[in-house]
N, C-alpha and C. Protein backbone atom coordinates (compact mmCIF):
# COMPACT_ATOMS: atom_id res chain seq x y z
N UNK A 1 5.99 8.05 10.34
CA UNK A 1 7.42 7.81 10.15
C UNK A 1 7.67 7.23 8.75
N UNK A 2 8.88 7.86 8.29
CA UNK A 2 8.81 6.92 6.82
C UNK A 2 9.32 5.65 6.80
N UNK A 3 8.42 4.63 6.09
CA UNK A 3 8.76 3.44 5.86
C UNK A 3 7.25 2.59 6.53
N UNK A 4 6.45 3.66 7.24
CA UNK A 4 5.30 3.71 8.18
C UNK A 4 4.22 2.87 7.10
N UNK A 5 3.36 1.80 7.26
CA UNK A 5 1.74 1.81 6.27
C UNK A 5 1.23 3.20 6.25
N UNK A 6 1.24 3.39 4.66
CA UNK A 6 0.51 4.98 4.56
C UNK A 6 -1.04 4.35 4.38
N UNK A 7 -1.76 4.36 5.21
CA UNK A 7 -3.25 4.21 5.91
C UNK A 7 -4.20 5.52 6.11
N UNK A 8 -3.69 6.48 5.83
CA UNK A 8 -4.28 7.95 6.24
C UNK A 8 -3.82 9.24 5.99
N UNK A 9 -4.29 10.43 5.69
CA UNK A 9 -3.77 11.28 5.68
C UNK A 9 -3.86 12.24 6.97
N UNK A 10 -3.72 13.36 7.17
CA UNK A 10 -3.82 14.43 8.14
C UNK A 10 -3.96 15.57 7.74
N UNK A 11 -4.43 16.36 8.45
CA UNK A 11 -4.53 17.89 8.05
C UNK A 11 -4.47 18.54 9.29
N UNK A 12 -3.79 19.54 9.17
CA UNK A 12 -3.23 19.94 10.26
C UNK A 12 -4.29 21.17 10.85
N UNK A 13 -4.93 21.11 11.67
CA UNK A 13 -5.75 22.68 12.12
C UNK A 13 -4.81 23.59 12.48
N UNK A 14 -3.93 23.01 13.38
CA UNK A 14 -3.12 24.44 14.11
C UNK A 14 -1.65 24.03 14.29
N UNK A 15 -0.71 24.70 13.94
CA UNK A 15 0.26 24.49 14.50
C UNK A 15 1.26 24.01 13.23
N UNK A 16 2.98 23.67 13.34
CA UNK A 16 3.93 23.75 12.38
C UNK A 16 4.06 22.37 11.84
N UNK A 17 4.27 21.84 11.54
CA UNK A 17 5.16 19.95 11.27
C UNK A 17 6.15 20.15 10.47
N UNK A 18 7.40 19.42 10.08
CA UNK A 18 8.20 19.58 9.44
C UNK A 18 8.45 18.26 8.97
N UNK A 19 8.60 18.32 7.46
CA UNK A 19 8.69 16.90 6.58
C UNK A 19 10.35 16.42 6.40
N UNK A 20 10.92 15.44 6.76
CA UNK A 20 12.00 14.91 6.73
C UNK A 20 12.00 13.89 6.08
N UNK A 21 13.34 13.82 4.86
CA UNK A 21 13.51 12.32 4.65
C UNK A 21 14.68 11.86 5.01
N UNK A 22 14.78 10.26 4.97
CA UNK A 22 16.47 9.82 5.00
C UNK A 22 16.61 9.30 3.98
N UNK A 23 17.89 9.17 3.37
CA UNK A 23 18.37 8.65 2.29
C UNK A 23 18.99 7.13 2.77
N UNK A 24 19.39 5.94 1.85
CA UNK A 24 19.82 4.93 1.96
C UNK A 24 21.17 4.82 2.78
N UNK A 25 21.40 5.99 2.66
CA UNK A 25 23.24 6.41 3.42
C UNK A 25 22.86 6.89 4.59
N UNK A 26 21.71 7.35 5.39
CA UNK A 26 21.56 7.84 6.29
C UNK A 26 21.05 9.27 6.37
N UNK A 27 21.91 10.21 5.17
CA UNK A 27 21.71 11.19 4.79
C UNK A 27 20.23 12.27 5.04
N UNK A 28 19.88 12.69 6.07
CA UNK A 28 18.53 13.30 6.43
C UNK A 28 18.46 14.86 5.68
N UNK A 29 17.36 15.00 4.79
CA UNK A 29 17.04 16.33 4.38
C UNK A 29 15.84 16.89 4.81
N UNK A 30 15.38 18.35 4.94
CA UNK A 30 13.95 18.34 5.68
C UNK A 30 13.64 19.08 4.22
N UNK A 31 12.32 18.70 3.71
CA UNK A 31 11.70 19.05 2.64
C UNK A 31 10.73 20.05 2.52
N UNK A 32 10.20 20.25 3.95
CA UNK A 32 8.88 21.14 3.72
C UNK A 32 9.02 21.36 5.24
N UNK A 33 8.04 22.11 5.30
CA UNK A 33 7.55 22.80 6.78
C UNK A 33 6.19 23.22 6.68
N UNK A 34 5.40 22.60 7.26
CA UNK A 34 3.93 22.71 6.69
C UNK A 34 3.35 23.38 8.26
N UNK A 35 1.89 23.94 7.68
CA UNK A 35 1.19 25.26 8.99
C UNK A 35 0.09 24.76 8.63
N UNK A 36 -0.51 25.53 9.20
CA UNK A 36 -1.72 25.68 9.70
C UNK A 36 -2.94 25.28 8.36
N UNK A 37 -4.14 24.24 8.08
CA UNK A 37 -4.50 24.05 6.74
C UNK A 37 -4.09 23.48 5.67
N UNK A 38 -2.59 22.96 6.10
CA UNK A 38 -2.42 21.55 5.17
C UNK A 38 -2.51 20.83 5.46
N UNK A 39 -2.08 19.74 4.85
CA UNK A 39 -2.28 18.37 4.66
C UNK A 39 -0.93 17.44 4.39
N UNK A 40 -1.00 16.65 4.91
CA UNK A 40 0.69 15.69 4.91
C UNK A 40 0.10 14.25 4.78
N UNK A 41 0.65 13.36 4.36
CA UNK A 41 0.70 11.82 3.97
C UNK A 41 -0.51 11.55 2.76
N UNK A 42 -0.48 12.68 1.98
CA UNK A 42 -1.72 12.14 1.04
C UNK A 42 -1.21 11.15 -0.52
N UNK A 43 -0.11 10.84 0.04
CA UNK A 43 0.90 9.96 -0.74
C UNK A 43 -0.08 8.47 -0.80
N UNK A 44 -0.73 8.08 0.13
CA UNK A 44 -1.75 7.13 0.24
C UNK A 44 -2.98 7.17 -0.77
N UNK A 45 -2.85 8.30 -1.05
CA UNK A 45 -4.57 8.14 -2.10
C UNK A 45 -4.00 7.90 -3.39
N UNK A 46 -2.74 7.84 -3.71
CA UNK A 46 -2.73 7.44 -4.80
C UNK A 46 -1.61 6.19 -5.05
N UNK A 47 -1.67 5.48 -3.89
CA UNK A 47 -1.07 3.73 -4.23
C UNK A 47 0.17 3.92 -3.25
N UNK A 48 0.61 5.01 -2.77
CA UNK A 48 1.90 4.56 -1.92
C UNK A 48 1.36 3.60 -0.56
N UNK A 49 2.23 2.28 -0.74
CA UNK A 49 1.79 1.90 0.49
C UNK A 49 2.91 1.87 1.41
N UNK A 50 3.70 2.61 1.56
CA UNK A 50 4.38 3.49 2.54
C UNK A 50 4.93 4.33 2.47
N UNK A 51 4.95 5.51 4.26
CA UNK A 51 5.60 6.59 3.69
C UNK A 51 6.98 7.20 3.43
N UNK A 52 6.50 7.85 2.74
CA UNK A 52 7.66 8.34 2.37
C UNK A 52 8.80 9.18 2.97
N UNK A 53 8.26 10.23 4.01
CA UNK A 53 8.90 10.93 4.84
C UNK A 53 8.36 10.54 6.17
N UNK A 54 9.07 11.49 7.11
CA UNK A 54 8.97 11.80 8.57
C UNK A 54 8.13 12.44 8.94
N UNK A 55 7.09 12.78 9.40
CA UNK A 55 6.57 14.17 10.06
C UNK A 55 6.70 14.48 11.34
N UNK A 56 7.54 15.46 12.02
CA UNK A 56 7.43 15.85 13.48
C UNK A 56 7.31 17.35 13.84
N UNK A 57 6.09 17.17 14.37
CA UNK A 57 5.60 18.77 15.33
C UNK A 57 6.67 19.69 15.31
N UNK A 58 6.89 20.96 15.52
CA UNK A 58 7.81 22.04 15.53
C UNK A 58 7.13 22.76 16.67
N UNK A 59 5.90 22.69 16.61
CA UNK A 59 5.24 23.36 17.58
C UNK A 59 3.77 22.93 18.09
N UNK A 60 3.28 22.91 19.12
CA UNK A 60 2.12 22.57 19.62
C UNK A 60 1.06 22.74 18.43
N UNK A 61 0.31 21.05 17.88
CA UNK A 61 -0.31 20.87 16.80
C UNK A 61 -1.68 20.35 17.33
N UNK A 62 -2.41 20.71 16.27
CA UNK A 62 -3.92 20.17 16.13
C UNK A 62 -4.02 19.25 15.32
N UNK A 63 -4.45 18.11 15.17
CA UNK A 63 -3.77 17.58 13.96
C UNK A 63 -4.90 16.76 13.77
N UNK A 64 -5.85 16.53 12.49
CA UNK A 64 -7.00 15.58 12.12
C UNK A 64 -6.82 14.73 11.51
N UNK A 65 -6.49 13.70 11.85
CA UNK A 65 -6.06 11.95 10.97
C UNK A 65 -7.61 11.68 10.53
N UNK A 66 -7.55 11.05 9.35
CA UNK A 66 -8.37 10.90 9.02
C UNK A 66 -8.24 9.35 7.21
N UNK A 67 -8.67 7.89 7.91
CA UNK A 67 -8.72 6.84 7.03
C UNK A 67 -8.21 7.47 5.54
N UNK A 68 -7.43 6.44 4.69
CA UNK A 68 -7.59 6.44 3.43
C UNK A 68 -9.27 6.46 2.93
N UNK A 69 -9.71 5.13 3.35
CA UNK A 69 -11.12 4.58 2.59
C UNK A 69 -12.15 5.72 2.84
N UNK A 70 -12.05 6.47 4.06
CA UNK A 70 -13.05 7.65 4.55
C UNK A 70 -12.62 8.82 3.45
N UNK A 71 -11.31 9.22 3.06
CA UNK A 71 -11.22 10.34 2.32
C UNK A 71 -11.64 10.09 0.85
N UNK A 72 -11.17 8.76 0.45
CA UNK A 72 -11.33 8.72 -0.98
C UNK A 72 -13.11 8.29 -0.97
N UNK A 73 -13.65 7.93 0.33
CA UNK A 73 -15.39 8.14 -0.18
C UNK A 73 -15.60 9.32 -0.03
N UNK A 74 -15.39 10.47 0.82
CA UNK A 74 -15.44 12.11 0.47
C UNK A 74 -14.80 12.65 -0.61
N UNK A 75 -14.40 12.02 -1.31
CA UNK A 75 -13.97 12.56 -2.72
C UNK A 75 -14.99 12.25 -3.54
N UNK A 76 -15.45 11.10 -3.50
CA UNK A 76 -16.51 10.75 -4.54
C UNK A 76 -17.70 11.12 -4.08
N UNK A 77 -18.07 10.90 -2.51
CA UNK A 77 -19.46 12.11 -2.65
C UNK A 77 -20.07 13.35 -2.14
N UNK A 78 -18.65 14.14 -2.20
CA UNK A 78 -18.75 15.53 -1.40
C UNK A 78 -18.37 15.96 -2.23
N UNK A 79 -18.56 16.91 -3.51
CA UNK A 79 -18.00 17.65 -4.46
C UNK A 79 -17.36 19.16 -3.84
N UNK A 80 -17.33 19.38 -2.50
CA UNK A 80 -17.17 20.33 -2.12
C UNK A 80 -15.64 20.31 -1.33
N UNK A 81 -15.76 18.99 -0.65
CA UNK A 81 -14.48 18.75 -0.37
C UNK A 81 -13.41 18.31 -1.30
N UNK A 82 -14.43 17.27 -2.51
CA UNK A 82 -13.22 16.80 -3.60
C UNK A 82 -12.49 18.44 -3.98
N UNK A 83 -13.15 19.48 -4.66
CA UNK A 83 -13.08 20.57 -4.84
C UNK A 83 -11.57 20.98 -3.84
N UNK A 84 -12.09 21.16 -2.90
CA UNK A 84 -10.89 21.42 -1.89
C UNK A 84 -9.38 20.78 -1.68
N UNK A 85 -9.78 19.49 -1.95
CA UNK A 85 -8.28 18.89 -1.73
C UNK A 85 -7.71 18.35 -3.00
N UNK A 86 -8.24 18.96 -4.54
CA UNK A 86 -7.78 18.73 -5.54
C UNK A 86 -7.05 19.88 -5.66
N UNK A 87 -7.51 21.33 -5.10
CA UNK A 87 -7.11 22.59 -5.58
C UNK A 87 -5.65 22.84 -4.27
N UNK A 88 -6.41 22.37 -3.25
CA UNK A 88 -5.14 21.86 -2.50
C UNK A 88 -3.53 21.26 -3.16
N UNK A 89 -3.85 20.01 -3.67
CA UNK A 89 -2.99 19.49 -4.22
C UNK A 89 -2.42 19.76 -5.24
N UNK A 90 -2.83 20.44 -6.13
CA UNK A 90 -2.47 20.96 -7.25
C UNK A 90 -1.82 22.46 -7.00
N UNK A 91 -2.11 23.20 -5.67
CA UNK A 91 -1.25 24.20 -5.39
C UNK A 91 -0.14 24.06 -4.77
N UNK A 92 -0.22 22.68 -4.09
CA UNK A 92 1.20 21.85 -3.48
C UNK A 92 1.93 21.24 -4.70
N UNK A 93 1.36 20.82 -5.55
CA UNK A 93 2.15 20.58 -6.44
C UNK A 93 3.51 21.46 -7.23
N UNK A 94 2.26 22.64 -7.82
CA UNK A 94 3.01 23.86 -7.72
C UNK A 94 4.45 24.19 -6.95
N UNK A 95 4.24 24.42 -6.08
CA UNK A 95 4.63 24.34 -4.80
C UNK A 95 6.31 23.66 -5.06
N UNK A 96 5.59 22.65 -5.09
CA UNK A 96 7.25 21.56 -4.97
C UNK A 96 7.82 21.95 -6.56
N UNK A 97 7.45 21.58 -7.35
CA UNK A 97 7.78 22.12 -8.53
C UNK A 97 8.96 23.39 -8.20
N UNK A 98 8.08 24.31 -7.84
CA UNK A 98 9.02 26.10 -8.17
C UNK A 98 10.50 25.42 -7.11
N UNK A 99 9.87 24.75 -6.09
CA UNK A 99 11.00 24.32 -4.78
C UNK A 99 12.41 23.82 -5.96
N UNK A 100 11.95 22.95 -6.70
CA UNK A 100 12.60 22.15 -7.78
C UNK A 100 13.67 22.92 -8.50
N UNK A 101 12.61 23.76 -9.13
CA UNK A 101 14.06 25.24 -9.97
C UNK A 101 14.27 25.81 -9.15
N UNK A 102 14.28 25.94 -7.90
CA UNK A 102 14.73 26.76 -7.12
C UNK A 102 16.50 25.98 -6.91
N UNK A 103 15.98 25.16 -6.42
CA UNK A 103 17.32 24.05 -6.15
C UNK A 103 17.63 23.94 -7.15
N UNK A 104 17.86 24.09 -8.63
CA UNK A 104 18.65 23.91 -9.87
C UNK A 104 19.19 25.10 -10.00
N UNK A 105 18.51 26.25 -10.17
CA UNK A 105 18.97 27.50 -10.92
C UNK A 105 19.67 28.08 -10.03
N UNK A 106 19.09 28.56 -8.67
CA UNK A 106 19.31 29.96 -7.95
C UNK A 106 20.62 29.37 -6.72
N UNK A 107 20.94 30.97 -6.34
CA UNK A 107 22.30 30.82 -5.25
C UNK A 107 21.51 30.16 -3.97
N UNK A 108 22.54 29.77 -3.33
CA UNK A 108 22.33 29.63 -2.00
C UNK A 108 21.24 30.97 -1.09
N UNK A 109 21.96 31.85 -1.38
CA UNK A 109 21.55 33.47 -1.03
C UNK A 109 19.54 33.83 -1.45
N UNK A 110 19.89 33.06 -2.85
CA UNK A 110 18.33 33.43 -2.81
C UNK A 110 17.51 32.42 -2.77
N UNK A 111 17.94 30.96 -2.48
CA UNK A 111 17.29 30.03 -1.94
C UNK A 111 16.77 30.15 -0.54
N UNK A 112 17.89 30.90 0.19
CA UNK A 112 17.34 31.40 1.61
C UNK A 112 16.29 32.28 1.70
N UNK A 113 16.52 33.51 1.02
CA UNK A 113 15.63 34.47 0.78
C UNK A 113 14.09 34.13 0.26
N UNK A 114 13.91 32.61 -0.25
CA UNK A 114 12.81 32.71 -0.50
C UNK A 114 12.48 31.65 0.19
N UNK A 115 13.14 30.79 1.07
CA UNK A 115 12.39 29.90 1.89
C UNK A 115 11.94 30.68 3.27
N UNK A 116 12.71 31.73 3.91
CA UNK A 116 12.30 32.63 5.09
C UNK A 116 10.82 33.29 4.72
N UNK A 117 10.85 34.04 3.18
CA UNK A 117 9.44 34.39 2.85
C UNK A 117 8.31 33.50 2.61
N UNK A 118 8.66 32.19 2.44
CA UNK A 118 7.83 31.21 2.54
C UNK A 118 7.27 30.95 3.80
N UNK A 119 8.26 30.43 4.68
CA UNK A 119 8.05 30.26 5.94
C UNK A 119 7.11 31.25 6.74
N UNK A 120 7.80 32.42 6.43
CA UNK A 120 6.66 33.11 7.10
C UNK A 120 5.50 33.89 6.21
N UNK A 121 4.85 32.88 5.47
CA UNK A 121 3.53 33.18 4.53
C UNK A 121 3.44 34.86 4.09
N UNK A 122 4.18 35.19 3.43
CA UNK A 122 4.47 36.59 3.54
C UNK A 122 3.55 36.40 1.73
N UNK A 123 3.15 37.52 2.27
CA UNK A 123 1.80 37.67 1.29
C UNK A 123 0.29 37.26 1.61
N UNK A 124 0.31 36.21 2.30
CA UNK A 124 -0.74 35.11 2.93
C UNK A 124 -1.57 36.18 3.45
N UNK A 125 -2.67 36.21 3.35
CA UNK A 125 -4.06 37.42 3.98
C UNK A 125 -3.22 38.68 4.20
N UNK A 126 -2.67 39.02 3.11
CA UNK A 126 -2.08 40.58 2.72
C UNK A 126 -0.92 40.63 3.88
N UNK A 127 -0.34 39.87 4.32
CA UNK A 127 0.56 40.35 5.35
C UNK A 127 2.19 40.96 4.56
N UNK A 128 3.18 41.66 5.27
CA UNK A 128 4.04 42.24 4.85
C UNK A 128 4.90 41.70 5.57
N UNK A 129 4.70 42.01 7.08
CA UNK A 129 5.79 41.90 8.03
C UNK A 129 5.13 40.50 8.98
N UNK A 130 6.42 39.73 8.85
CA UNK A 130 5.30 38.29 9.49
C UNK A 130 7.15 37.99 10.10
N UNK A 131 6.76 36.81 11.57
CA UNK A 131 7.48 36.44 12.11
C UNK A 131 7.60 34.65 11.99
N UNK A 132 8.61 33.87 12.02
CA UNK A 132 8.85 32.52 11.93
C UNK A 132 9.10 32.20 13.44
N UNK A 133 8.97 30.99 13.70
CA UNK A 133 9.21 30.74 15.00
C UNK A 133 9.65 29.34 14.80
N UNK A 134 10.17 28.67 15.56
CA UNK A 134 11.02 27.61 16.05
C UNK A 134 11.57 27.03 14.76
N UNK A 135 12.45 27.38 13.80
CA UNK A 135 13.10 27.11 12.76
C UNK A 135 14.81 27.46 12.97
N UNK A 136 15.75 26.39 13.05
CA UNK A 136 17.26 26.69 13.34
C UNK A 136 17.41 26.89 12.11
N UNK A 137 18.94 27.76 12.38
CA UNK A 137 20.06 27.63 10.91
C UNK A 137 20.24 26.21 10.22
N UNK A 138 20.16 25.29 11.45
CA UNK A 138 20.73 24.16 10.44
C UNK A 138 19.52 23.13 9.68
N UNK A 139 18.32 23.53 10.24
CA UNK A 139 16.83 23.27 9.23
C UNK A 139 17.13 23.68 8.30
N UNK A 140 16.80 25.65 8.12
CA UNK A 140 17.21 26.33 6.89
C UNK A 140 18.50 25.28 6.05
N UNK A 141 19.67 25.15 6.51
CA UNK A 141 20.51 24.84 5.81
C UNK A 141 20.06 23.24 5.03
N UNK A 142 19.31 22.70 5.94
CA UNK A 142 19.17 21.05 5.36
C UNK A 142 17.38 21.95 3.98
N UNK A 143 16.97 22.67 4.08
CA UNK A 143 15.78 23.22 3.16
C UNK A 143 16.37 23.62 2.47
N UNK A 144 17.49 24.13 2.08
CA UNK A 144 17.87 24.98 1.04
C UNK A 144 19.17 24.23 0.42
N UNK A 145 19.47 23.33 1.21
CA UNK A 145 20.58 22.49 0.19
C UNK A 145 22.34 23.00 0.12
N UNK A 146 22.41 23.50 1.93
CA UNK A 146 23.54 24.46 1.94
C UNK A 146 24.66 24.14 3.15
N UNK A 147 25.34 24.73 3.50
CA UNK A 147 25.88 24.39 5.18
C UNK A 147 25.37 25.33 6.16
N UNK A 148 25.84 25.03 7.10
CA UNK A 148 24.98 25.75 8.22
C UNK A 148 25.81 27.13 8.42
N UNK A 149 27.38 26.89 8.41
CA UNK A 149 28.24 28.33 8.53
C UNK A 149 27.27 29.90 6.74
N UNK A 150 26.89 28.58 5.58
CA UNK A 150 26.67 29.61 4.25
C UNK A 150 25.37 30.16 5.22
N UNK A 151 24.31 29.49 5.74
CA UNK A 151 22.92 30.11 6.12
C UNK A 151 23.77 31.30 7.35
N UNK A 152 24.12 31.25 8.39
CA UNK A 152 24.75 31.83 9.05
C UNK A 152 25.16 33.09 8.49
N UNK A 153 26.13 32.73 7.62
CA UNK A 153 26.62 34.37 6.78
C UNK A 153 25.74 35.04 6.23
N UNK A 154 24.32 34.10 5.39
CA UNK A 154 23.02 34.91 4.97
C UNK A 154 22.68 35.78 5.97
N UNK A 155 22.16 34.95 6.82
CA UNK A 155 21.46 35.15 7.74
C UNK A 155 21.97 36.83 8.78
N UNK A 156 22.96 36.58 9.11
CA UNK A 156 23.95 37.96 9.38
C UNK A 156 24.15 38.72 8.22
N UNK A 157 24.35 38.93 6.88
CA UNK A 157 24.19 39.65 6.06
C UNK A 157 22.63 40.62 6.02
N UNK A 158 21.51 39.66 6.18
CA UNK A 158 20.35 39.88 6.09
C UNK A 158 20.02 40.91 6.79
N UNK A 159 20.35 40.79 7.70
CA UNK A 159 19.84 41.26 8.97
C UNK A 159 21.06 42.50 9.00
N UNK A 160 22.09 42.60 8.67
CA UNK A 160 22.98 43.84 9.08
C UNK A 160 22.00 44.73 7.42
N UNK A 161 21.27 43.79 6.61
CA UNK A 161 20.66 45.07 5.71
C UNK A 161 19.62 45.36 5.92
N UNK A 162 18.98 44.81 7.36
CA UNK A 162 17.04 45.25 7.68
C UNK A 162 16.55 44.51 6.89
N UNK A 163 16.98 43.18 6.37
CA UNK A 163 15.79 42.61 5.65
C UNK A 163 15.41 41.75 6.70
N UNK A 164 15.43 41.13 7.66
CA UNK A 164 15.29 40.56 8.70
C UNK A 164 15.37 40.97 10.01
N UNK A 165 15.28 40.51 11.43
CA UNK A 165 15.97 40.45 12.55
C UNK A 165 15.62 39.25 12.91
N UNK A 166 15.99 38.71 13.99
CA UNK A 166 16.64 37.57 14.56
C UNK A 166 17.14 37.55 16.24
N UNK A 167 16.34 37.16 16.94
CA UNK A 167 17.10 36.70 18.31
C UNK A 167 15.77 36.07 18.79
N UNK A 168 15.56 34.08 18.56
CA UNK A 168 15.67 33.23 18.76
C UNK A 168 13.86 33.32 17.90
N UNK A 169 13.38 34.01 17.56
CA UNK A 169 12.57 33.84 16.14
C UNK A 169 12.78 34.94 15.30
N UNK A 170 12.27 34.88 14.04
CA UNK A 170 12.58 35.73 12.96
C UNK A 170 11.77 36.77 12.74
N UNK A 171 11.82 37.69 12.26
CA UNK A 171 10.77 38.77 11.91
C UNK A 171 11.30 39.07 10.12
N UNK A 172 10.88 38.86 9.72
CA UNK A 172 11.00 38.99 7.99
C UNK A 172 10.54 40.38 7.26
N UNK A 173 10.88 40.99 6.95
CA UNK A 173 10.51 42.32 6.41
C UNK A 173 10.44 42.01 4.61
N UNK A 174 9.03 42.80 4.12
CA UNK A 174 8.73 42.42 3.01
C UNK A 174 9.77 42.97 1.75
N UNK A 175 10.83 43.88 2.52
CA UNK A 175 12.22 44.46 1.43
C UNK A 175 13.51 42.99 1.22
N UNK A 176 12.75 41.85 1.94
CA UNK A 176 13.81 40.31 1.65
C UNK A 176 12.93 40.34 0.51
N UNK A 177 12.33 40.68 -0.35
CA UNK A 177 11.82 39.81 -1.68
C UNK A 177 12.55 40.15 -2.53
N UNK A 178 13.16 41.73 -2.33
CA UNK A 178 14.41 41.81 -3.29
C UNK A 178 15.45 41.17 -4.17
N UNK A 179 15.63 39.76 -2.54
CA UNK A 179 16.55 38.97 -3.28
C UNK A 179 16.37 37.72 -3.95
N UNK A 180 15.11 37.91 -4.10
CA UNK A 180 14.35 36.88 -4.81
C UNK A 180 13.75 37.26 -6.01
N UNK A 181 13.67 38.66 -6.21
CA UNK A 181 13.30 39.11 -7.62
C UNK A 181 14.48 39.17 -8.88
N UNK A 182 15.69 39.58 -7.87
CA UNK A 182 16.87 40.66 -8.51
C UNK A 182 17.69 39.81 -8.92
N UNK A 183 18.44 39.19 -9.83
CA UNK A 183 19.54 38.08 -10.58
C UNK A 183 20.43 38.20 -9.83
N UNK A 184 21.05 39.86 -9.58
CA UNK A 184 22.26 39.80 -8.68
C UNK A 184 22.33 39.91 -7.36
N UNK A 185 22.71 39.05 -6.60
CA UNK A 185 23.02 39.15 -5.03
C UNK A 185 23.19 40.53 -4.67
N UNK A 186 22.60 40.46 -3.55
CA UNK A 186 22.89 41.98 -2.82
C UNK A 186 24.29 42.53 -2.07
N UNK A 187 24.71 43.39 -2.55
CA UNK A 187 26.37 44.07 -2.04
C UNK A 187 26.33 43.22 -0.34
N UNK A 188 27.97 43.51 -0.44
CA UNK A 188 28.31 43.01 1.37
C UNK A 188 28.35 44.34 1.91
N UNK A 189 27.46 43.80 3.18
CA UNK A 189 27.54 45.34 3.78
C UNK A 189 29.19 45.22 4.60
N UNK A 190 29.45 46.25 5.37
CA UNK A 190 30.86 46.43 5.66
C UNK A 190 30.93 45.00 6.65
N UNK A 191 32.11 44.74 6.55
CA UNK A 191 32.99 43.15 7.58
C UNK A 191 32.12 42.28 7.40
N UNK A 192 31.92 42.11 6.28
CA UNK A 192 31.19 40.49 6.08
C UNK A 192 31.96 40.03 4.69
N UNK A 193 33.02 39.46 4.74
CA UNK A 193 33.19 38.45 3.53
C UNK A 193 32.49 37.29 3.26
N UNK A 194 33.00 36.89 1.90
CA UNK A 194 31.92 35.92 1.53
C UNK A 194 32.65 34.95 1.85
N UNK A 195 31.90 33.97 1.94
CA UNK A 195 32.15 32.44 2.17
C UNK A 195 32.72 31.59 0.78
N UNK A 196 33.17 30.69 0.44
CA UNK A 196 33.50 30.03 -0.61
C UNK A 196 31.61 29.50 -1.17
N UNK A 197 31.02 29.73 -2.27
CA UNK A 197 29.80 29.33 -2.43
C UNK A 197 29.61 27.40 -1.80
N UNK A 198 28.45 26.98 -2.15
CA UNK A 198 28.39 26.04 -1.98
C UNK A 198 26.82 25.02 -2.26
């Protein structure tokens, strides 16, 4: 929980978690959505002594806690694991970074478009067509920095163009990267006006 002694990190074997923060106003944003092979609270190995976010299950988890003092002595004498959770971290870093210009530069429209392809690891061991599971509109909307009616109109846009379907998990089709390559938003297909941006 944030505000928790950060004492440990985790790595997740199986299953979803989703990272939440609150703001001083109350204000809750969800930041990440982490699977299968990461890692969450490693905010501890480098002086936070508390955390920073929330973490709660999305879906039935495996989950390996594991000491501060135990990881940072497998850093110093396992060069195999240091190896691992430096290249780890530095691809999470990455990671949050692109998240960063994403939220500065791009629309709402293709902030969605590239958190759904995220979500569902599209590319990840060559996959094309990959499905999301237990993720609402109004997650998406608190990940992408939007309202829940703008994800909604995506979301029905998406899907009346086959870049998606939808009825109560997602199936993502690898023709959504479009709107993540292309500067200009994709035409309205017929009876969908746009929303006021936001």
């Amino acid at each position: 929980m944030q505000g928790d002694a950060a004492d440990s990190i985790y790595y997740i074997k199986k299953g979803q978690i989703q990272l939440t923060v609150v703001s001083m106003e109350g204000k809750e944003a969800v930041i990440a959505v982490l699977g299968t092979s990461d890692f969450c609270g490693e905010g501890c190995l480098v002086g936070q002594p508390l955390r920073m976010v929330t973490a709660t299950t999305m879906t039935q988890c495996t989950v390996v806690r594991m000491e501060k003092a135990t990881v940072i002595r497998a850093i110093h004498d396992d060069p195999e694991f240091s190896e691992f959770l430096v290249s780890y971290l530095l691809k999470r870093t990455a990671r949050l970074t692109d998240n960063l210009v994403d939220q500065l530069f791009n629309s709402s429209e293709k902030r969605l478009a590239r958190i759904l392809l995220l979500l569902a690891n599209y590319g990840k061991e060559g996959r094309t067509e990959t499905v999301i599971n237990n993720v609402d509109q109004e997650t998406l909307a608190q990940m992408i920095g939007a309202t829940r009616s703008r994800v909604n109109f995506f979301m029905n846009k998406f899907r009346k163009l086959g870049l998606i379907e939808y009825n109560g998990r997602i199936n993502v089709h690898s023709s959504l990267l479009r709107v993540v390559l292309h500067d200009q938003p994709l035409g309205m297909p017929a009876g969908l006006e746009e929303p006021p941006p936001t």
